[in-house]
C-alpha atoms as a PDB file:
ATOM      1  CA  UNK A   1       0.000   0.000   0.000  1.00  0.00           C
ATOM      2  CA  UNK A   2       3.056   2.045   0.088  1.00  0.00           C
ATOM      3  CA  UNK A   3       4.165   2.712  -2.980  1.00  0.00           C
ATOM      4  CA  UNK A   4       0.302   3.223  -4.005  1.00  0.00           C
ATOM      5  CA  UNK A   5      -0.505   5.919  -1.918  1.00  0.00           C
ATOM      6  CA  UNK A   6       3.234   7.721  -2.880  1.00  0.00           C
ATOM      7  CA  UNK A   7       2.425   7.168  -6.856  1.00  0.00           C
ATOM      8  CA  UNK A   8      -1.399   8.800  -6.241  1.00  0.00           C
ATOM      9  CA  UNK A   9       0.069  11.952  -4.299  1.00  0.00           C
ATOM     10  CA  UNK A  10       2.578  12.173  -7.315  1.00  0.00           C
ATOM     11  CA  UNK A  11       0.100  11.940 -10.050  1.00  0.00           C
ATOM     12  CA  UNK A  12      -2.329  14.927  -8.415  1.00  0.00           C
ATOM     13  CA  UNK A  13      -2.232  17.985 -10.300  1.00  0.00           C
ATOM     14  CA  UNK A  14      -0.968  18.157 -13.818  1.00  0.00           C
ATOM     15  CA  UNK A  15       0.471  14.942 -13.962  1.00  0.00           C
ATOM     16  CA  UNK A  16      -2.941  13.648 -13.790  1.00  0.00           C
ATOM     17  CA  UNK A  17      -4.156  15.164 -16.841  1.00  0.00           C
ATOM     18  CA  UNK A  18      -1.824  13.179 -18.456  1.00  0.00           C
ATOM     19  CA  UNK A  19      -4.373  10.317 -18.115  1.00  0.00           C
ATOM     20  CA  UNK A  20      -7.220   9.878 -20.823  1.00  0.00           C
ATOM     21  CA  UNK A  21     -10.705  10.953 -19.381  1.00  0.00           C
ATOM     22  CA  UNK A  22     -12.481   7.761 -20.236  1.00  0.00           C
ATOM     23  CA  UNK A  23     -11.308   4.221 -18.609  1.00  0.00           C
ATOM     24  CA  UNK A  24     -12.826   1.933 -20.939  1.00  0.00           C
ATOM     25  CA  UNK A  25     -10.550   2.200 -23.726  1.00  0.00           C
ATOM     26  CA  UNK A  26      -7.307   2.729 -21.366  1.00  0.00           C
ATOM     27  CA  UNK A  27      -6.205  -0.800 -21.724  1.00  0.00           C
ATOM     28  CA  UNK A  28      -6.571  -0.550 -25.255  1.00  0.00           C
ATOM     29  CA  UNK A  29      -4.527   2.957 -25.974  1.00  0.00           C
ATOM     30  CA  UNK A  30      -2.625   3.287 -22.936  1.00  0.00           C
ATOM     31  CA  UNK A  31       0.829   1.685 -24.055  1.00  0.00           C
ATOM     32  CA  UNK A  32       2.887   3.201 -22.168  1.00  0.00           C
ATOM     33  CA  UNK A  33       4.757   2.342 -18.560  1.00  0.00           C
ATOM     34  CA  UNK A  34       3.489   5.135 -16.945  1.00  0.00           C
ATOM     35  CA  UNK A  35       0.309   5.654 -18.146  1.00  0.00           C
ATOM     36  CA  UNK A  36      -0.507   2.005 -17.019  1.00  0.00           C
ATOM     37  CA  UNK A  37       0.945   2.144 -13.758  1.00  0.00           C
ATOM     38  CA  UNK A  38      -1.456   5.365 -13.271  1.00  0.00           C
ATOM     39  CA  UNK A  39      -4.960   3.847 -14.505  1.00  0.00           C
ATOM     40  CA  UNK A  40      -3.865   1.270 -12.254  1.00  0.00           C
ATOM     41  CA  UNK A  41      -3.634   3.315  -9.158  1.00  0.00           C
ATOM     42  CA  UNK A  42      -6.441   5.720 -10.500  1.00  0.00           C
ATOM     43  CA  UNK A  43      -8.743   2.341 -10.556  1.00  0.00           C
ATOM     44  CA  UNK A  44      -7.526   1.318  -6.977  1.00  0.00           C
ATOM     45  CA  UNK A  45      -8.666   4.452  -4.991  1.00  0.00           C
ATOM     46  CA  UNK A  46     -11.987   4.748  -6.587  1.00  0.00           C
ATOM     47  CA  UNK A  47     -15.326   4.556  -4.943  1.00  0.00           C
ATOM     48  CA  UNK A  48     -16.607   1.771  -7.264  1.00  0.00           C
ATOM     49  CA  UNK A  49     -12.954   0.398  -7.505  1.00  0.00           C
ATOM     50  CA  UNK A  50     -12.927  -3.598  -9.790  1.00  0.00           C
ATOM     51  CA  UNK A  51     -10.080  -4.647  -8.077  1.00  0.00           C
ATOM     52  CA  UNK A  52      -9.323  -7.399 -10.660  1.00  0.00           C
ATOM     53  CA  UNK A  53      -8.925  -4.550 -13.404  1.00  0.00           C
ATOM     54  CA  UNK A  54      -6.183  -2.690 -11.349  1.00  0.00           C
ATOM     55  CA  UNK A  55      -4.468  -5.732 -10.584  1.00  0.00           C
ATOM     56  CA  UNK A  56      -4.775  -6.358 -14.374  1.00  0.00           C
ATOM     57  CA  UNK A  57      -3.431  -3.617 -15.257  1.00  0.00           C
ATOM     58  CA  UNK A  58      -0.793  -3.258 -13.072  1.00  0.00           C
ATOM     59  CA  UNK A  59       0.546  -6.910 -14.199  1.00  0.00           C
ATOM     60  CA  UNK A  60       0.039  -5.129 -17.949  1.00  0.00           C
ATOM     61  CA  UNK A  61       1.984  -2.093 -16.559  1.00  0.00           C
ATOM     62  CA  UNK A  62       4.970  -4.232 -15.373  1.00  0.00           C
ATOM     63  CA  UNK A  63       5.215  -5.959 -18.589  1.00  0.00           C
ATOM     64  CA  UNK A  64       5.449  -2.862 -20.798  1.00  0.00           C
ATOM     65  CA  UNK A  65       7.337  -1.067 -18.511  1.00  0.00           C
ATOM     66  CA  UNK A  66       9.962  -3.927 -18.688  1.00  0.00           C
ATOM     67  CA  UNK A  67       9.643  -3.687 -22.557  1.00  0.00           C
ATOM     68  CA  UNK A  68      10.633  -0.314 -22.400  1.00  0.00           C
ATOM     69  CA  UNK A  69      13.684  -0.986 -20.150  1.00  0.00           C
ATOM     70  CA  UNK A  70      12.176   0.674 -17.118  1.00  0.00           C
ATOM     71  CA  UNK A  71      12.770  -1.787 -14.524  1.00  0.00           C
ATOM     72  CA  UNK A  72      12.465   0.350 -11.600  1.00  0.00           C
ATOM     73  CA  UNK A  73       9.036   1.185 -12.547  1.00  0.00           C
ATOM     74  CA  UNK A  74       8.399  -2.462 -13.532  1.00  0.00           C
ATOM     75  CA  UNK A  75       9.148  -3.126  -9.801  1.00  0.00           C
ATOM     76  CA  UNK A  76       6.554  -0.436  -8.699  1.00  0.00           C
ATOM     77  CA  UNK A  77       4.038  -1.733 -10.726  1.00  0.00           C
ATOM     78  CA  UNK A  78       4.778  -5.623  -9.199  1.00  0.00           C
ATOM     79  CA  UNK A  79       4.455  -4.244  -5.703  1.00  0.00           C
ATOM     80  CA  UNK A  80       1.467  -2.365  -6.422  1.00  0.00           C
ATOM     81  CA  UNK A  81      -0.396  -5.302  -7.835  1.00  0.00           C
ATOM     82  CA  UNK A  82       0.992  -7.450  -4.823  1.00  0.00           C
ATOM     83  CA  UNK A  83      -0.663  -4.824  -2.725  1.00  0.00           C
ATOM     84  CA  UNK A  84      -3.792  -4.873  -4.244  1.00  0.00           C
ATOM     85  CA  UNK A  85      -4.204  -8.910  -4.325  1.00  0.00           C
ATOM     86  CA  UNK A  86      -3.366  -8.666  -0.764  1.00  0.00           C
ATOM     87  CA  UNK A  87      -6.709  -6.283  -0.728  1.00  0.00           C
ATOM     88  CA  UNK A  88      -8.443  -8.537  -2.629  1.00  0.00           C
ATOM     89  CA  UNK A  89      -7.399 -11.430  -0.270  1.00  0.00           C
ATOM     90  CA  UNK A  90      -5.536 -13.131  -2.856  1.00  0.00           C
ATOM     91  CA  UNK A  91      -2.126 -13.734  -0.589  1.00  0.00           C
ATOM     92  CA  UNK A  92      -0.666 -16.194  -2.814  1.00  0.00           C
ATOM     93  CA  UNK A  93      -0.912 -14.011  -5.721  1.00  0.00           C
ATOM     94  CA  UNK A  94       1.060 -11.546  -3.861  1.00  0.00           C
ATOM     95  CA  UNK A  95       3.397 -13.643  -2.802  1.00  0.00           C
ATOM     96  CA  UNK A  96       3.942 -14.638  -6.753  1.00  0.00           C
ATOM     97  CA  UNK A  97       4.099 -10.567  -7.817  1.00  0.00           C
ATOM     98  CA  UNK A  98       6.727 -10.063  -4.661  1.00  0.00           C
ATOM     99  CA  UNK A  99       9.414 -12.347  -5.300  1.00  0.00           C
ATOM    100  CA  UNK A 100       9.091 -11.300  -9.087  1.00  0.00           C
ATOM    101  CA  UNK A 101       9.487  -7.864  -8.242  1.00  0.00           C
ATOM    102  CA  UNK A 102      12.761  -9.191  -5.212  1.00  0.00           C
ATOM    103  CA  UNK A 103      14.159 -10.831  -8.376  1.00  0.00           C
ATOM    104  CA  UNK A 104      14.475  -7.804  -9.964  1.00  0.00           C
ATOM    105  CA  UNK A 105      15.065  -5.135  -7.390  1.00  0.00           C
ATOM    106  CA  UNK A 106      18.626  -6.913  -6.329  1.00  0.00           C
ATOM    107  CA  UNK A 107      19.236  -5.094  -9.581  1.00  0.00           C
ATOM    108  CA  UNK A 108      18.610  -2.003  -9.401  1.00  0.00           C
ATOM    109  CA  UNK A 109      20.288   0.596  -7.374  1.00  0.00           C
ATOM    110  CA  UNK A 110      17.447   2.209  -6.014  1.00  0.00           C
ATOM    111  CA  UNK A 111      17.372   0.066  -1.877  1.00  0.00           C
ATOM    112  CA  UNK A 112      14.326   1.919  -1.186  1.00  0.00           C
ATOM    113  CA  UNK A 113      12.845  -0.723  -3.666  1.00  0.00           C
ATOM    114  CA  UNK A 114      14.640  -3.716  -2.800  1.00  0.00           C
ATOM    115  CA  UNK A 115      13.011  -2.864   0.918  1.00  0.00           C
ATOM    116  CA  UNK A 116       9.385  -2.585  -0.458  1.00  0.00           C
ATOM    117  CA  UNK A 117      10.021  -5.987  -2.031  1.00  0.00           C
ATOM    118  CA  UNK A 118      10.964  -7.764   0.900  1.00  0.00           C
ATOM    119  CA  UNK A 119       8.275  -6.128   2.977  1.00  0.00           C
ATOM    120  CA  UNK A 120       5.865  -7.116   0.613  1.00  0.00           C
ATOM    121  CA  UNK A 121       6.893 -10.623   0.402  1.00  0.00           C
ATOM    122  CA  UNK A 122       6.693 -10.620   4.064  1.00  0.00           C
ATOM    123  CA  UNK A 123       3.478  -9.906   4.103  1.00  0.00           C
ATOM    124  CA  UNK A 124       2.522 -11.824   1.321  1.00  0.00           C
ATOM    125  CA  UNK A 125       4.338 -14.962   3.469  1.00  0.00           C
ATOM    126  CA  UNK A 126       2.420 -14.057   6.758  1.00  0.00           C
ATOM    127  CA  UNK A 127      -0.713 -13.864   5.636  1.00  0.00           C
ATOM    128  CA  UNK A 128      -0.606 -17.172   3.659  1.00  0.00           C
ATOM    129  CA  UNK A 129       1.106 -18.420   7.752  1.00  0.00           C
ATOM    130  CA  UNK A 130       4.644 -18.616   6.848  1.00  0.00           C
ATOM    131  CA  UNK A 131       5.473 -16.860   9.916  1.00  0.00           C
ATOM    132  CA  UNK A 132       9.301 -17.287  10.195  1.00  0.00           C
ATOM    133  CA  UNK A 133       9.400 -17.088   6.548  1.00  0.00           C
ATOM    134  CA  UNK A 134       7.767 -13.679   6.640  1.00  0.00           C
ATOM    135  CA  UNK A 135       9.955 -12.381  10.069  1.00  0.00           C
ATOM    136  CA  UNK A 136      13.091 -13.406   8.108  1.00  0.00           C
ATOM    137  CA  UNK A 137      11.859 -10.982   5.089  1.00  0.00           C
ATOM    138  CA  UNK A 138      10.151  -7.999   7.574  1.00  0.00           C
ATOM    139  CA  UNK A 139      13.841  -7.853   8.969  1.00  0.00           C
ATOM    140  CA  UNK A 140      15.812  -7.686   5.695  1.00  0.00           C
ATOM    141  CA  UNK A 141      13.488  -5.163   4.887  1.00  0.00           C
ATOM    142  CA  UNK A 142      13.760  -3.233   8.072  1.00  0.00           C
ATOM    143  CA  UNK A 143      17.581  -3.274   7.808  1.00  0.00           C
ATOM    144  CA  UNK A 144      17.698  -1.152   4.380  1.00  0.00           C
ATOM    145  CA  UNK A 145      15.070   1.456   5.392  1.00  0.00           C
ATOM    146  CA  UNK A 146      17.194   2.112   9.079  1.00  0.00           C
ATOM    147  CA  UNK A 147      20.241   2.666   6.661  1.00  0.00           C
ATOM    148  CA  UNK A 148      18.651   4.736   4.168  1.00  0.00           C
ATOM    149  CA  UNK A 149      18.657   8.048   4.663  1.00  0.00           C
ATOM    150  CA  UNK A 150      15.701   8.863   2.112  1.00  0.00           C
ATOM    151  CA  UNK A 151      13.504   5.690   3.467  1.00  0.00           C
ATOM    152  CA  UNK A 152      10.112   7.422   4.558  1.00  0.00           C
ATOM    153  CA  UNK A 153       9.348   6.603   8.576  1.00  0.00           C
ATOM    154  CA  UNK A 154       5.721   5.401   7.421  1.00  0.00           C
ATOM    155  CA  UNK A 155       7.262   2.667   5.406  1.00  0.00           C
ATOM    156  CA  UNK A 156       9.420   1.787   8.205  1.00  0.00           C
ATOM    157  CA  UNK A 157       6.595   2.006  10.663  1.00  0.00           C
ATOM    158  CA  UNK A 158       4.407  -0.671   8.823  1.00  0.00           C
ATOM    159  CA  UNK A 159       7.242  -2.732   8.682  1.00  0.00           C
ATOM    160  CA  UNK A 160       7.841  -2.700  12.647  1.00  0.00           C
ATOM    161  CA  UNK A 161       4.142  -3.560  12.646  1.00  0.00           C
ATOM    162  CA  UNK A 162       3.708  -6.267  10.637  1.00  0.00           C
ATOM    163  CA  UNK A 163       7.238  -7.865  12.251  1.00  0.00           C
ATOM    164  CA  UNK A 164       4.765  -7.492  15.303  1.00  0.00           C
ATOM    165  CA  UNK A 165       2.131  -8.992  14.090  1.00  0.00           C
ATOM    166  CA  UNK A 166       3.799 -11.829  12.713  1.00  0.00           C
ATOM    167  CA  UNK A 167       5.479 -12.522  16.158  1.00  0.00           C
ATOM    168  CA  UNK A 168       1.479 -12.587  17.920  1.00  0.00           C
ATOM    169  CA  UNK A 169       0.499 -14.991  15.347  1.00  0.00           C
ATOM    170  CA  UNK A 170       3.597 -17.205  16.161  1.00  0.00           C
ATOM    171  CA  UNK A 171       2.115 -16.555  20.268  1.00  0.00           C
ATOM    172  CA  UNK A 172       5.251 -15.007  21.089  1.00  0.00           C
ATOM    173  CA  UNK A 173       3.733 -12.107  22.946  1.00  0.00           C
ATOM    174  CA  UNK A 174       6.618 -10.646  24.473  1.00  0.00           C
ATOM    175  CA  UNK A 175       8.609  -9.995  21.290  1.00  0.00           C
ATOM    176  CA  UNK A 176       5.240  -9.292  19.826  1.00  0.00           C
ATOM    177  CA  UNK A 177       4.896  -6.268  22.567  1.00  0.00           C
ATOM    178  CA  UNK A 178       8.125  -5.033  22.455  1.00  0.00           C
ATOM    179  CA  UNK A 179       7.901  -4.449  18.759  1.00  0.00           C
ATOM    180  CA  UNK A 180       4.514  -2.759  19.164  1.00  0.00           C
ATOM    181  CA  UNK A 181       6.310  -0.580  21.925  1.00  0.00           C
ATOM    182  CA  UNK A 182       9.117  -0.007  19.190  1.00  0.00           C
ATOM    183  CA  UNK A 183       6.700   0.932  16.631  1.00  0.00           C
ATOM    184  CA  UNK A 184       4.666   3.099  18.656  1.00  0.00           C
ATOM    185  CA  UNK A 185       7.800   5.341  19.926  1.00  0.00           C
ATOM    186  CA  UNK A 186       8.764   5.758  16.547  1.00  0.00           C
ATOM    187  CA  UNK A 187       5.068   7.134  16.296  1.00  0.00           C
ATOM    188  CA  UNK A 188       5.880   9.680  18.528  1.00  0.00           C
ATOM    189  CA  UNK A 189       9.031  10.736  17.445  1.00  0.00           C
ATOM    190  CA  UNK A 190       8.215  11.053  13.838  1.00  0.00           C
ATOM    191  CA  UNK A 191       5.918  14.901  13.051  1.00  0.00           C
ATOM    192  CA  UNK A 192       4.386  13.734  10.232  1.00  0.00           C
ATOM    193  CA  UNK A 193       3.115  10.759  11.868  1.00  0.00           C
ATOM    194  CA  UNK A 194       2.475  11.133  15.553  1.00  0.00           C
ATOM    195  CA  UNK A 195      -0.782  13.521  15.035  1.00  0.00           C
ATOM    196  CA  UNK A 196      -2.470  10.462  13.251  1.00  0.00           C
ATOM    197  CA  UNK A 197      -5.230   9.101  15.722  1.00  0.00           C
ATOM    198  CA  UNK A 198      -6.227   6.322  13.761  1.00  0.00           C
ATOM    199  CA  UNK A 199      -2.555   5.183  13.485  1.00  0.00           C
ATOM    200  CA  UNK A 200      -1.660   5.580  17.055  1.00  0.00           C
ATOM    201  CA  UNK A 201      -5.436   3.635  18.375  1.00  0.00           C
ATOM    202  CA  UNK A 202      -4.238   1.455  15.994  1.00  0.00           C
ATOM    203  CA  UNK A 203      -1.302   0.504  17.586  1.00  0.00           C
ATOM    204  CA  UNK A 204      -2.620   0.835  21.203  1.00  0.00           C
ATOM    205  CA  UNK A 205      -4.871  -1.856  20.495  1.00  0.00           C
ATOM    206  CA  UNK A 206      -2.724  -3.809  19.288  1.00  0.00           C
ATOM    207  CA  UNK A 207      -0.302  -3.233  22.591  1.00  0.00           C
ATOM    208  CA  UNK A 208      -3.190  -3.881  24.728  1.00  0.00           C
ATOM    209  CA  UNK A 209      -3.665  -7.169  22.978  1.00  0.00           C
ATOM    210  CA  UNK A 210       0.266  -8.293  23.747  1.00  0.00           C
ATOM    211  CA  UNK A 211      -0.399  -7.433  27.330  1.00  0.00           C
ATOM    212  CA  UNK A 212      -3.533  -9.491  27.810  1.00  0.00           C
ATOM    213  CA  UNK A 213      -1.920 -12.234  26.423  1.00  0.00           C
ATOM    214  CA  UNK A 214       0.655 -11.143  28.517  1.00  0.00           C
ATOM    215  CA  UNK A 215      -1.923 -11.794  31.843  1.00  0.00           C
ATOM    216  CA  UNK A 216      -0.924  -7.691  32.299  1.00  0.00           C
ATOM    217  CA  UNK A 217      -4.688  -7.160  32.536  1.00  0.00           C
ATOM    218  CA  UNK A 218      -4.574  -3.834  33.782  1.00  0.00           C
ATOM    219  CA  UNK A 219      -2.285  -2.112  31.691  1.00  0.00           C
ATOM    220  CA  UNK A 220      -4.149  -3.370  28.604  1.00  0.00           C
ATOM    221  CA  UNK A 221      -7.341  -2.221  30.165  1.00  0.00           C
ATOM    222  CA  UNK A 222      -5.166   1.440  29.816  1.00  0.00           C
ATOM    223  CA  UNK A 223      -4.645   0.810  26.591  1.00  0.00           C
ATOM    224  CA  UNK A 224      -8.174   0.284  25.563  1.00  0.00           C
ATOM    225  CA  UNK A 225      -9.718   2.846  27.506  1.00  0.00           C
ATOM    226  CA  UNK A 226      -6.893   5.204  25.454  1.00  0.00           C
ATOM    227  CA  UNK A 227      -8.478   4.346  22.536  1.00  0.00           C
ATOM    228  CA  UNK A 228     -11.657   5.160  23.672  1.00  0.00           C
ATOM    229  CA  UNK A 229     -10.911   8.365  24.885  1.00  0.00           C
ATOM    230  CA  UNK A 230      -8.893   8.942  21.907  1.00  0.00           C
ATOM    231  CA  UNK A 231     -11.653   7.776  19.167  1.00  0.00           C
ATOM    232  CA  UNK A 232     -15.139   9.378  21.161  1.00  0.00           C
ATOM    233  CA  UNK A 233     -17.569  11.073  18.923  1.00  0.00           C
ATOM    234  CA  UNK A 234     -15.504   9.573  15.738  1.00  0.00           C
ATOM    235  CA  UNK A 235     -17.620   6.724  14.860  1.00  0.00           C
ATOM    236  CA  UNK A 236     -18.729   7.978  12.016  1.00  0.00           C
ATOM    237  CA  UNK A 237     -15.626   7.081  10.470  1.00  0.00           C
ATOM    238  CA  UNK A 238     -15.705   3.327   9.050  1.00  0.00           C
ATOM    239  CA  UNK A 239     -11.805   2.793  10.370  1.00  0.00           C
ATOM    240  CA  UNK A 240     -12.395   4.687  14.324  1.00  0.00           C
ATOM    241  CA  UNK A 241     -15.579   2.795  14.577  1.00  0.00           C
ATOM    242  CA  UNK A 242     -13.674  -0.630  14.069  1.00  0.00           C
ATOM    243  CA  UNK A 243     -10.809   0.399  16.330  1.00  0.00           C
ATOM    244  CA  UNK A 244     -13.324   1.349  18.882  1.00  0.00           C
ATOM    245  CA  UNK A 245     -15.078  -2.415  18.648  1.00  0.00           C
ATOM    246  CA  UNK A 246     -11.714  -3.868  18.463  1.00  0.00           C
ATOM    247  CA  UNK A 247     -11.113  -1.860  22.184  1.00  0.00           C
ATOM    248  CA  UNK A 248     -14.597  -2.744  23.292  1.00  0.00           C
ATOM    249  CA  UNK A 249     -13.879  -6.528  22.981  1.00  0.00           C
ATOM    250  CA  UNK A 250     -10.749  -6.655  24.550  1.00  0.00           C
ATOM    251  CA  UNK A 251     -11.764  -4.434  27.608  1.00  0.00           C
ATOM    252  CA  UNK A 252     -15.198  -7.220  27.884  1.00  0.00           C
ATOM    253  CA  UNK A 253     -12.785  -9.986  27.481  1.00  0.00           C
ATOM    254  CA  UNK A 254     -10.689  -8.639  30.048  1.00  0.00           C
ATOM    255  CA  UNK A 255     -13.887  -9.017  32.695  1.00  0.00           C
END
């Protein structure tokens, strides 16, 4: 989801008028690298998105931009599509577009890349339950964005949480929790991110859940109630009003 939402903020503006007005015929007069890998991220954040056409044409996009020597772009596209199959719960698809797009990024010189691939495989891998499959690639991944200088703190951030994440699914809860804790300092020590509420009730829930599992009862009953103080009156919005279930369930389970 990454490199989506960096490739839609890049195409606002004039670069979008670049695109032809009507999608039908896209597929059909679009031959270009970039054009493709746009439709495909215009198709992705619509209201009425078809997943199965962006994925389409993001698998169109990597071929032509290959043909066209562009491989960084070609990698782009792979992780892209990887993304959106994991949206589409199609994990093993993902998995395919993610070690195609690995292949190719331990060729380019561009690391920020050769991260994204590895954190996409890893996710790929985890959700399909290849835990230590998926840690192994979350770490490589986390190792190039904490020595790149240009790697964005978001990217790293997601990666921290999905090395998390893995870890709870494995029921190792106390290197589960101490990478939530990681993740969530970096939260607050990064402007651009620590203002995000959603992120951050994200994250507490997820920290609460470590420390039940942990028998810390009370100081995931914090946690929750954080969330709830943080998310009140916000239920209109699809994402708060899950977070605020999510907190809701593990504060009655606590009881």
């Amino acid at each position: 989801m990454l490199l989506i939402a960096t490739i839609a903020r890049n195409f606002k503006g004039k670069n979008m008028k670049k695109i032809l007005p009507f999608l039908a015929p896209i597929c059909l007069f679009a031959n270009s690298c970039d054009e493709l890998v746009q439709e495909s991220v215009r198709e992705f954040y619509k209201s009425d998105r078809n997943l199965a056409r962006a994925i389409n044409l993001a698998e169109q996009a990597t071929d032509v931009c290959l043909k066209e020597g562009n491989t960084e772009q070609a990698i782009t596209s792979l992780i892209n599509g990887a993304s959106m199959c994991m949206v589409n719960k199609e994990p093993q698809k993902a998995l395919e577009l993610s070690q195609r797009a690995l292949e190719l990024a331990a060729n380019v010189s561009d690391k920020l890349l050769l991260a994204r691939s590895y954190h996409s495989l890893g996710a790929a891998q985890k959700a399909l339950g290849r835990y230590d499959e998926a840690l192994a690639n979350f770490q490589e991944a986390l190792k190039i964005y904490d020595n790149a200088p240009n790697a964005p703190m978001n990217d790293e951030l997601i990666c921290i949480k999905g090395i998390a994440s893995a870890y709870y699914l494995k029921n190792d809860f106390d290197k589960a929790h101490e990478n939530h804790l990681l993740a969530l300092n970096l939260l607050d020590i990064t402007p651009e991110l620590s203002g995000n509420e959603l992120v951050r009730s994200e994250l507490l829930v997820e920290l609460a859940n470590d420390l039940a599992k942990l028998n810390q009862k009370d100081e995931a009953t914090q946690n929750y109630k954080k969330v709830l103080e943080i998310l009140n009156g916000k239920e209109q919005n699809p994402r708060a009003r899950d977070l605020l279930e999510r907190a809701n369930k593990g504060l009655n389970g606590l009881n």
